[in-house]
Protein backbone atom coordinates (compact mmCIF):
# COMPACT_ATOMS: atom_id res chain seq x y z
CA UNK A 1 22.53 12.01 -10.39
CA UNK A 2 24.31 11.68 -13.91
CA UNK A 3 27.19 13.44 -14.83
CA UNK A 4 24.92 14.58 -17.43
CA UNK A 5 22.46 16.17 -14.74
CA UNK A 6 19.78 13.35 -14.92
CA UNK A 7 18.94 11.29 -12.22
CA UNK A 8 19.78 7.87 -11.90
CA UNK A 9 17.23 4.96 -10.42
CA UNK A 10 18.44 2.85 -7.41
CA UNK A 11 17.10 -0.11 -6.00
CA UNK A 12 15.30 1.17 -2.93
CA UNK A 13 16.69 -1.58 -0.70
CA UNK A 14 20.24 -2.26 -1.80
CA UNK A 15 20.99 1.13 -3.65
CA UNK A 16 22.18 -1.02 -7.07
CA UNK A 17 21.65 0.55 -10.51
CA UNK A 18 21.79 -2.73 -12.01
CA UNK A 19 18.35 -3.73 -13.57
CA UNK A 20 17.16 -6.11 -16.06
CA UNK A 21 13.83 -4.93 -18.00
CA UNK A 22 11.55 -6.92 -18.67
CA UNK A 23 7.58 -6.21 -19.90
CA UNK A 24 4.20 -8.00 -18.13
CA UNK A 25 0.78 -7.53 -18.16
CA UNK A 26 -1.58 -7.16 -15.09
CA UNK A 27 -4.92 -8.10 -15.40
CA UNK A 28 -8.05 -7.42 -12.67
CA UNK A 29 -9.90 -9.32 -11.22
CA UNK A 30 -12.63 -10.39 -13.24
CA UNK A 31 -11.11 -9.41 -16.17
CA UNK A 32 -12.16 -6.38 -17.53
CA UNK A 33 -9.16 -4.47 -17.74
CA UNK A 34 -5.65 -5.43 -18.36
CA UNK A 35 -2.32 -3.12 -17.10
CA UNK A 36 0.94 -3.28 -19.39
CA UNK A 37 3.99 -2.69 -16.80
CA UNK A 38 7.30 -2.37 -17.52
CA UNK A 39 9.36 -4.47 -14.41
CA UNK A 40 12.38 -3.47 -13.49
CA UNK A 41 14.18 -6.24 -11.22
CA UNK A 42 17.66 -5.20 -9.59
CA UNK A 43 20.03 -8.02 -10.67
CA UNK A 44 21.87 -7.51 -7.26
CA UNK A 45 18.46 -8.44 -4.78
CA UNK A 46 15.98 -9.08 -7.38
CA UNK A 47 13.77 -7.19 -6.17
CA UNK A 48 10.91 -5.87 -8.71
CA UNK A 49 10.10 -2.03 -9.50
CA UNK A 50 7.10 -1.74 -11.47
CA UNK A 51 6.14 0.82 -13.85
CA UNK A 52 2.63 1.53 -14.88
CA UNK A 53 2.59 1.94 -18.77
CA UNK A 54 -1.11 1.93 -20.68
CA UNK A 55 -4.36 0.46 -19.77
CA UNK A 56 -6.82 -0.28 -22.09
CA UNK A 57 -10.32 -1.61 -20.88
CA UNK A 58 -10.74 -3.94 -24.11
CA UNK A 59 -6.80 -4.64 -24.63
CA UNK A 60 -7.20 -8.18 -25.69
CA UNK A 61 -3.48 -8.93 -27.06
């Protein structure tokens, strides 16, 4: 945790809480539905944490 109390993410291999943000898009198979994500990827092992934001069924953009 924070000094102010709030927790703090870690990269759940290395333990870094280094992380460059970055926003993508995850669409099914056939292509009905499409996921915004918000990707977290630790700068230390690069690996990605992924964040579910909105789904739309008809999100075209």
């Amino acid at each position: 945790m924070s000094a102010s109390g709030t927790p703090t993410l870690a990269c759940p291999l290395c333990h870094s809480i280094d992380f460059q943000q970055e926003e993508g898009r995850l669409d099914s198979k056939w292509g009905l539905t499409s996921h915004k994500m918000t990707l977290l990827i630790c700068t230390n092992c690069r690996h990605i944490l992924h964040f579910y934001d909105r789904n739309s069924i008809f999100d075209f953009d």
